[in-house]
N, C-alpha and C. Protein backbone atom coordinates (compact mmCIF):
# COMPACT_ATOMS: atom_id res chain seq x y z
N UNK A 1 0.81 -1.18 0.00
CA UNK A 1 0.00 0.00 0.00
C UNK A 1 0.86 1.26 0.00
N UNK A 2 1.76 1.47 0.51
CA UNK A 2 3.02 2.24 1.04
C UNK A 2 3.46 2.84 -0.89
N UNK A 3 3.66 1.62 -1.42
CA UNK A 3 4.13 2.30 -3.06
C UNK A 3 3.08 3.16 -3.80
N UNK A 4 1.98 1.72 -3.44
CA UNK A 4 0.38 2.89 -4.45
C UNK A 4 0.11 4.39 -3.96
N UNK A 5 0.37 4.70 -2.41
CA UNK A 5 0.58 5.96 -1.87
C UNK A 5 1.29 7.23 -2.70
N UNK A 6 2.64 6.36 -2.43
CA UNK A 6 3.52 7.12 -3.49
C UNK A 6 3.75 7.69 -4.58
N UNK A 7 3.19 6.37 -5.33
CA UNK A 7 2.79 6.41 -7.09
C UNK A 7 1.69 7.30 -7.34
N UNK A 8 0.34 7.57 -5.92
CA UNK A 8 -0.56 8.71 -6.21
C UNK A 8 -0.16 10.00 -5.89
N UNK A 9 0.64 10.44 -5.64
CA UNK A 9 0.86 11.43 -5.16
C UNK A 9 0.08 12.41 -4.08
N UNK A 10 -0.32 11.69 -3.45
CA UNK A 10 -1.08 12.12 -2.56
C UNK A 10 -0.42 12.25 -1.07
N UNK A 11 -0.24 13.08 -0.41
CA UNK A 11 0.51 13.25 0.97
C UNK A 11 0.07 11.83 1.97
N UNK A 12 0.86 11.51 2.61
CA UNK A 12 0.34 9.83 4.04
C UNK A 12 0.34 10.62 5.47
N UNK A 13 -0.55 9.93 5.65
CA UNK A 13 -0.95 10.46 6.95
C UNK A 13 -1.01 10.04 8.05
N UNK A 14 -0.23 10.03 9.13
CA UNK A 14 -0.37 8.67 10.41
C UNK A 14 -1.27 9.60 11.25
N UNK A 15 -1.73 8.54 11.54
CA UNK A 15 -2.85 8.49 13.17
C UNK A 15 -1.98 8.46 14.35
N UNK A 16 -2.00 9.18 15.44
CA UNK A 16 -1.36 9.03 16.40
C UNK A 16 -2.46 8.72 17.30
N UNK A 17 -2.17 7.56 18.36
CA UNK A 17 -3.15 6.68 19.45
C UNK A 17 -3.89 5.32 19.48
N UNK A 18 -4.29 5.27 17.84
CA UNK A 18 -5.02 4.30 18.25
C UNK A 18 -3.86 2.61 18.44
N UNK A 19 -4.39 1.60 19.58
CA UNK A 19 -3.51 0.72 19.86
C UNK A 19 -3.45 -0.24 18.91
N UNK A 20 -2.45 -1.17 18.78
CA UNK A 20 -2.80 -2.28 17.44
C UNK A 20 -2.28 -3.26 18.95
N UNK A 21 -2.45 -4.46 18.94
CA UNK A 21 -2.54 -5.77 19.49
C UNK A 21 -2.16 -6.90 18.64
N UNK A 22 -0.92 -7.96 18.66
CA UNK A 22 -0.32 -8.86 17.75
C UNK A 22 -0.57 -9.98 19.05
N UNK A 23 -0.79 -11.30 18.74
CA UNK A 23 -0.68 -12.35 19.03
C UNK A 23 0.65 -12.86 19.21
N UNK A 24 1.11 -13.73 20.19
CA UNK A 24 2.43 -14.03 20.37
C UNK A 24 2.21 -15.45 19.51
N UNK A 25 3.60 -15.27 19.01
CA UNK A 25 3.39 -16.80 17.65
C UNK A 25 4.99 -16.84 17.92
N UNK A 26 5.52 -18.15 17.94
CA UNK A 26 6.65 -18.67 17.57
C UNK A 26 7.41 -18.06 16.00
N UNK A 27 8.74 -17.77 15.58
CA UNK A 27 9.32 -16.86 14.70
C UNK A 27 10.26 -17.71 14.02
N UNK A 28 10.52 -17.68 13.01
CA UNK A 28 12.01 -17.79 12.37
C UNK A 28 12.45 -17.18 11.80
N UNK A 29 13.97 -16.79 11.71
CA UNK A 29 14.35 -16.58 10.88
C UNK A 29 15.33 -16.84 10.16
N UNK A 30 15.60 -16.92 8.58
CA UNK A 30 14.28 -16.57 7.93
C UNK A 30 13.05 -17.62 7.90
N UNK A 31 11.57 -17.17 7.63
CA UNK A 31 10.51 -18.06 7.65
C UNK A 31 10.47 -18.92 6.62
N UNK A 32 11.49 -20.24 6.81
CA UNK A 32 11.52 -21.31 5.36
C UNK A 32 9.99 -21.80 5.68
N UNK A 33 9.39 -21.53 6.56
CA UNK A 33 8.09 -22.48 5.96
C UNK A 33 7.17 -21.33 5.47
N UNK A 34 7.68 -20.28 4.84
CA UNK A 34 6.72 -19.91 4.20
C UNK A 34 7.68 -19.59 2.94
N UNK A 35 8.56 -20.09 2.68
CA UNK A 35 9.27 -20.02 1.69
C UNK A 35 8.37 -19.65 0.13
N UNK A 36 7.68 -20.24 -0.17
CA UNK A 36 6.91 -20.03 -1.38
C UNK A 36 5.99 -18.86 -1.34
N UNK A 37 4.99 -18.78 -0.17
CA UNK A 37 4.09 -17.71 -0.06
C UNK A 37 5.29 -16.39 -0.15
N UNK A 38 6.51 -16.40 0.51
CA UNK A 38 7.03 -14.92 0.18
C UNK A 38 7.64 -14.94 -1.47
N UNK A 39 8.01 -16.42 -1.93
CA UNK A 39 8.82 -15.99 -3.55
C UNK A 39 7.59 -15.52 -3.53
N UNK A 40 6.24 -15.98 -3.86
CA UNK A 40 5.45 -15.55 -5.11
C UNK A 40 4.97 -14.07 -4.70
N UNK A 41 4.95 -13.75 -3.58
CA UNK A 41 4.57 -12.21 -3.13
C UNK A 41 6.00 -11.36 -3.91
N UNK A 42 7.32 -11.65 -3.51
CA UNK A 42 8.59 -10.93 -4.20
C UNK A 42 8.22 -11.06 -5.70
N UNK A 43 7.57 -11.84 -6.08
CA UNK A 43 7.67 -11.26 -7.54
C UNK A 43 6.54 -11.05 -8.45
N UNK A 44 5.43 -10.91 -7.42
CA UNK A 44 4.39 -10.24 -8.04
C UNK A 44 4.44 -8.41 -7.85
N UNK A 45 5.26 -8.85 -6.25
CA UNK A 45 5.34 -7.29 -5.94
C UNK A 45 6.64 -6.87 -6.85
N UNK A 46 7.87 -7.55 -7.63
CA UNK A 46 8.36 -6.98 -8.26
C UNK A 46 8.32 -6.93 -9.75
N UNK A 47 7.05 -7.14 -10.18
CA UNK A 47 6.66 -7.13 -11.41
C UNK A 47 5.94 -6.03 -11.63
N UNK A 48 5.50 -5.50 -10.46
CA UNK A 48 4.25 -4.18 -10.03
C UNK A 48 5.28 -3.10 -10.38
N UNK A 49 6.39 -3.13 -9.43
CA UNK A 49 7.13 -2.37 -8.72
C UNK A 49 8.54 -1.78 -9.40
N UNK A 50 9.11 -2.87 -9.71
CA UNK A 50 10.34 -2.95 -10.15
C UNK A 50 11.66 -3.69 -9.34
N UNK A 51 11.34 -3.47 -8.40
CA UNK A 51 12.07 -3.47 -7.06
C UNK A 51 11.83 -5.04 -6.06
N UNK A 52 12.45 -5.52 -5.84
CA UNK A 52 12.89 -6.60 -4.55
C UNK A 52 12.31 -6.38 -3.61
N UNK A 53 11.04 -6.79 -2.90
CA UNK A 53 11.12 -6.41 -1.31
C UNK A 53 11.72 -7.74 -0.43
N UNK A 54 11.75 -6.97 0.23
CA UNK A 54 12.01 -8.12 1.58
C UNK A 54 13.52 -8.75 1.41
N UNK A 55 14.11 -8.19 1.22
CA UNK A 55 15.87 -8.25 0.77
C UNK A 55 16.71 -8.90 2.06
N UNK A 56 15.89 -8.64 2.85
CA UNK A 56 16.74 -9.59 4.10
C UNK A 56 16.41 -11.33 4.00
N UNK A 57 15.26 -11.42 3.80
CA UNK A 57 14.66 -12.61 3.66
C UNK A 57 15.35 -13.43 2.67
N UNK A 58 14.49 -12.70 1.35
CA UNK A 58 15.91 -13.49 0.09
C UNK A 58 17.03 -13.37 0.05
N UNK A 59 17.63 -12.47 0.50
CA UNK A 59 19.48 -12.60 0.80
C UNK A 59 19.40 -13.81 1.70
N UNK A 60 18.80 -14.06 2.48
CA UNK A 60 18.74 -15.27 4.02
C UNK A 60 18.48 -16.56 3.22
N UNK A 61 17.75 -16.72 2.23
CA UNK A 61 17.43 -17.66 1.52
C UNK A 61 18.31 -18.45 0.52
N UNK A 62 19.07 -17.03 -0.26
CA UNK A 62 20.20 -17.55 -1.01
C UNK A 62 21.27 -17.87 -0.51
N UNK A 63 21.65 -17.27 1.21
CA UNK A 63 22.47 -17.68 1.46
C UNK A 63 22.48 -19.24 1.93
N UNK A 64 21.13 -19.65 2.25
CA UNK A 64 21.04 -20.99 2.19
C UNK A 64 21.45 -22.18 1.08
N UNK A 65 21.24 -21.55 0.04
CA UNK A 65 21.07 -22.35 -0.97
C UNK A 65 20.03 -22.62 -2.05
N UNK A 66 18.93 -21.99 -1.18
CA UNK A 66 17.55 -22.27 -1.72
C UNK A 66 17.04 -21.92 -2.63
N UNK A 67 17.38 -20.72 -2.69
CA UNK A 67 17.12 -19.63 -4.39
C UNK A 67 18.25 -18.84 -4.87
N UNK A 68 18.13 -18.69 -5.89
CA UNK A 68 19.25 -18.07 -6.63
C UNK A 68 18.74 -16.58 -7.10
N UNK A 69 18.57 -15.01 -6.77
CA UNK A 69 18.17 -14.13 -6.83
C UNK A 69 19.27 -13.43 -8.32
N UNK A 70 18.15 -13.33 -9.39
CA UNK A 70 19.27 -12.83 -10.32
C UNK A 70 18.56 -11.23 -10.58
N UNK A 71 18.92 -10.57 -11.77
CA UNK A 71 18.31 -8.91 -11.74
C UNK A 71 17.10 -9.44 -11.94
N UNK A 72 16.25 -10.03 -12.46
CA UNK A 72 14.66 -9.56 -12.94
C UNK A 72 14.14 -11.40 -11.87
N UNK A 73 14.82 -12.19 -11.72
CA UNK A 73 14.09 -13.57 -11.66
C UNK A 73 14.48 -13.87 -10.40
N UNK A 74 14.03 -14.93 -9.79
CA UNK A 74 14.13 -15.66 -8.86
C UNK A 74 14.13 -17.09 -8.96
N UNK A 75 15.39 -17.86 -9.01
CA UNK A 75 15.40 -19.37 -9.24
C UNK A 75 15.43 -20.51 -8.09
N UNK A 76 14.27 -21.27 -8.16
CA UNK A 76 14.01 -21.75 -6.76
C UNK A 76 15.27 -22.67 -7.08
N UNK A 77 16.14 -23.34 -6.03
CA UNK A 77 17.07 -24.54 -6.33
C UNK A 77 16.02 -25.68 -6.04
């Protein structure tokens, strides 16, 4: 939402007060079991976009072994 903001040119506006509340959940990192749900989000969002998100994650990933991050693609191993 943060890019479409951008791309409208329209000023962002934060709310100051209201509380948000998260559930405590067990973490990894990086989250290999969601390994697929984030490729296919990285490259829908970088087909939109142009741009890589989540660069800690896939750097964490390739350094595994798991994917191979090239300029435009993402190669699952």
């Amino acid at each position: 939402m943060g890019f479409a903001q951008k791309a409208s040119g329209l000023p962002l506006l934060l709310m100051a007060g209201p509380g948000a509340f998260h559930q405590h959940h067990p973490v990894s990192d990086p989250p290999i079991e969601h390994l697929n749900d984030i490729l296919r989000n990285a490259e829908t969002f970088h087909a939109k976009w142009g741009v890589w998100p989540m660069r800690g994650w896939l750097d964490a990933f390739e350094a595994r072994g798991l994917i191979t991050l090239a300029d435009e693609v993402i190669r699952r191993r």
